[in-house]
Protein backbone atom coordinates (compact mmCIF):
# COMPACT_ATOMS: atom_id res chain seq x y z
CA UNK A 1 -63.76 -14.09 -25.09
CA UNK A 2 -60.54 -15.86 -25.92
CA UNK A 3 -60.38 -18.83 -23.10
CA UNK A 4 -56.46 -20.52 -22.94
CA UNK A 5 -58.03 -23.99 -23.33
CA UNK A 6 -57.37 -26.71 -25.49
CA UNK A 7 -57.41 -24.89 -28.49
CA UNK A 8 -55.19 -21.76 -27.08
CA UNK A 9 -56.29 -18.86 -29.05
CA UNK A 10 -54.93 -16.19 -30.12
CA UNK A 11 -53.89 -14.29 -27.12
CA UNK A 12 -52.45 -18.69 -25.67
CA UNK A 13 -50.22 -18.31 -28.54
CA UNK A 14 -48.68 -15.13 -28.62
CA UNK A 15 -48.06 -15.41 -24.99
CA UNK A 16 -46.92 -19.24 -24.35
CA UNK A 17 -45.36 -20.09 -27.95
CA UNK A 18 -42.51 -17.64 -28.12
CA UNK A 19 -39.06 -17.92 -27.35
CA UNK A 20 -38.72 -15.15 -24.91
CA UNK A 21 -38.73 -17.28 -21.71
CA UNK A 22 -36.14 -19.68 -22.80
CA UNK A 23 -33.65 -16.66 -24.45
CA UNK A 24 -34.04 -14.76 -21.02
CA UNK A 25 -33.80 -18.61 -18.65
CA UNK A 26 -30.51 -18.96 -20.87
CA UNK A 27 -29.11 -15.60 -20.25
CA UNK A 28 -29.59 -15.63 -16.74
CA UNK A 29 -27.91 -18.95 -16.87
CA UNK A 30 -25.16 -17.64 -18.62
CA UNK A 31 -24.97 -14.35 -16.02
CA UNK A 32 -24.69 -17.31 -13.59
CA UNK A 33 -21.33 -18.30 -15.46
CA UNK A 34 -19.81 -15.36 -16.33
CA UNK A 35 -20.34 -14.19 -12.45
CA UNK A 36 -18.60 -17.43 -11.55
CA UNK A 37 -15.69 -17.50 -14.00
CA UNK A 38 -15.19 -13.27 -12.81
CA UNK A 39 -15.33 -14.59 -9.22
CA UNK A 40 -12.13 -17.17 -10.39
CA UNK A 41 -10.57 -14.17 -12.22
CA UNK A 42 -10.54 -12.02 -8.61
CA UNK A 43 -9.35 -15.21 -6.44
CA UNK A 44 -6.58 -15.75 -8.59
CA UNK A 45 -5.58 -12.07 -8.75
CA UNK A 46 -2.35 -12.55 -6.94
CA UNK A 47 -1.56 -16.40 -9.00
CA UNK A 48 1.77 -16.02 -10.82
CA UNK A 49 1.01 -16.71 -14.32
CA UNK A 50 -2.65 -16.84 -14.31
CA UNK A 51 -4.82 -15.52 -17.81
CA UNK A 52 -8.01 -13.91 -17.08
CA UNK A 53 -10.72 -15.97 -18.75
CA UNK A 54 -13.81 -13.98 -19.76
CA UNK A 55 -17.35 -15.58 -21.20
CA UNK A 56 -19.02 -14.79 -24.48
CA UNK A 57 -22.51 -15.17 -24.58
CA UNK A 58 -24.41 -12.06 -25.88
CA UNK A 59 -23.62 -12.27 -29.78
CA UNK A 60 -24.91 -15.92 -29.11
CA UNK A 61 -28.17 -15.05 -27.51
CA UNK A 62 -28.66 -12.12 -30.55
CA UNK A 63 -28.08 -14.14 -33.65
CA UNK A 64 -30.38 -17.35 -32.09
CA UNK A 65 -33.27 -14.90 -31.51
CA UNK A 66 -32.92 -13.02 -34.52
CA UNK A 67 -32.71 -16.01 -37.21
CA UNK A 68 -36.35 -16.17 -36.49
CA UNK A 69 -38.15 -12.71 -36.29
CA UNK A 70 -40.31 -13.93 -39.31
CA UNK A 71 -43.09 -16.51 -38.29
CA UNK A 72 -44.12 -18.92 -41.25
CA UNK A 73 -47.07 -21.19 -41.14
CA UNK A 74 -46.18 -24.40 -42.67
CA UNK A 75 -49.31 -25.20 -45.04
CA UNK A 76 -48.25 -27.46 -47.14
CA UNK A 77 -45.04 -30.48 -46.42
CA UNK A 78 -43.01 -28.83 -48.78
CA UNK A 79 -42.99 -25.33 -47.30
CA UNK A 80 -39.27 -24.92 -45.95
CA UNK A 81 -39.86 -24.80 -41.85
CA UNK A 82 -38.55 -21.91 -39.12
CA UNK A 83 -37.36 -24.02 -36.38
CA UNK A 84 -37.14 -22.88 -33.07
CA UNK A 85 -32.97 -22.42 -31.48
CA UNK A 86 -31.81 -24.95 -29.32
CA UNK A 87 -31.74 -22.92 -26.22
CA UNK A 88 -30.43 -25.92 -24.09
CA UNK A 89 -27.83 -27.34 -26.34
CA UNK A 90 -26.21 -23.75 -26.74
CA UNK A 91 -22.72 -23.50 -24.37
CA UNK A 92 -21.19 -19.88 -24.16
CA UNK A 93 -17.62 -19.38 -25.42
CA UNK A 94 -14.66 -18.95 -22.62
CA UNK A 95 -11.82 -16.46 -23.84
CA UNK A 96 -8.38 -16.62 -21.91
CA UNK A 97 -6.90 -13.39 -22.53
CA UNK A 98 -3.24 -14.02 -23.96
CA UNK A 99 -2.07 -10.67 -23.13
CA UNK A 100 1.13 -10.40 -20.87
CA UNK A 101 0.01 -7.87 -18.02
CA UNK A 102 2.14 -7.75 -14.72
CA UNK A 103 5.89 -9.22 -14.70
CA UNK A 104 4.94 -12.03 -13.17
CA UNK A 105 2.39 -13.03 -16.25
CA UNK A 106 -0.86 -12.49 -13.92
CA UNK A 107 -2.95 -10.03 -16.35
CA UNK A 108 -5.78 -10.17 -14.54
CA UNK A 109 -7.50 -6.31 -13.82
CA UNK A 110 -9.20 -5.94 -10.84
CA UNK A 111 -11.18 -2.71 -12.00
CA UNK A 112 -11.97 -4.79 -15.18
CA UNK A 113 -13.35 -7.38 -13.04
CA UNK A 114 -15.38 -5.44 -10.54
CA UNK A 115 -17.22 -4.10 -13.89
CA UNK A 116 -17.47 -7.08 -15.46
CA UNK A 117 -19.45 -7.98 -11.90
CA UNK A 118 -21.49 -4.96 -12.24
CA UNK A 119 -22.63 -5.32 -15.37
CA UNK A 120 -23.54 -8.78 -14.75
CA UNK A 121 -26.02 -7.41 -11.84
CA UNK A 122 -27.61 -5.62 -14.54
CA UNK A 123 -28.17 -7.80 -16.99
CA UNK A 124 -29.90 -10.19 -14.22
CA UNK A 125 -31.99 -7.57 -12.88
CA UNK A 126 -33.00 -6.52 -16.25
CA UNK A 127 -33.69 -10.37 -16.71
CA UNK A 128 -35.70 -10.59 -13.77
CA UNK A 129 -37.64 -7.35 -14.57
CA UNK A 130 -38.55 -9.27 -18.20
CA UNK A 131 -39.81 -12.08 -16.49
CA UNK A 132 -41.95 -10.49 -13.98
CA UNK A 133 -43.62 -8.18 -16.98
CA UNK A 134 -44.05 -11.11 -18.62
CA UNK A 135 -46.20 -12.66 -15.83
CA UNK A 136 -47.84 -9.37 -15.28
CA UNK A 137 -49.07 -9.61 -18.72
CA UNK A 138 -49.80 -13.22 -18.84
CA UNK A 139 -51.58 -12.66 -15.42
CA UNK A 140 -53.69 -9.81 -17.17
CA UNK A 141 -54.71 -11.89 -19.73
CA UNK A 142 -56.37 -14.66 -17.60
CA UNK A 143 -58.22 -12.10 -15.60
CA UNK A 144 -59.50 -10.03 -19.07
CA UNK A 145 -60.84 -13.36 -20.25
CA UNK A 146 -62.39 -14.22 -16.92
């Protein structure tokens, strides 16, 4: 029986020292911005002049959690380390599309928008459907070792 104690285990490990909390917390964060900066895109539909402005955050999220898909124990003070992504310092990329669109320089694309919104509710409820497996297996685990 593997108790999450003070020494953790095996099972206290695999389920509370991974990164997939904070790469899921940070994509839903970054949802939060793209939905806001789409939101600005749609109020500004009409502006004479104004660029649509579009966040990149995916290729971000996919090279942070893939630098570390091999786990090293560090034995020895010269073994070279795998250290964790910094999750909180990371800031998504804004692009301002340059492209001319309408006469009066507006090139913002209201059917672009909407799916830029759509896909956004996707991405958060597949978020949200992570997290709550997550728990659902965390919560399984505690009750097993009960």
């Amino acid at each position: 029986m593997l108790l999450i104690s003070g020494d953790m285990g095996i099972i206290g490990r695999l389920l509370f020292s991974d990164n997939a909390p904070k790469v899921v917390r940070k994509a839903v964060d970054f949802n939060a911005e793209k939905v806001a900066l789409t939101a600005a895109n749609i109020a500004n539909a009409e502006t004479p002049g104004y660029k649509s402005s579009h966040l990149k955050f995916e290729s971000m999220l996919q090279n942070a959690t893939s630098r570390n898909k091999l786990k090293m124990k560090t034995t020895n003070s010269k073994h070279f380390s795998m250290q964790s992504p910094n999750f909180k310092s990371m800031r998504p990329d804004i692009e301002i599309d340059s492209s001319r669109g309408r006469i009066d320089g507006n090139n913002v694309n209201l059917e672009t928008e909407m799916t830029n919104l759509a896909e956004a509710k996707i991405a958060y409820d597949a978020n949200m459907t992570a997290m709550s497996k997550r728990g659902s297996i965390i919560k399984s685990a505690i009750v097993e070792t009960r």
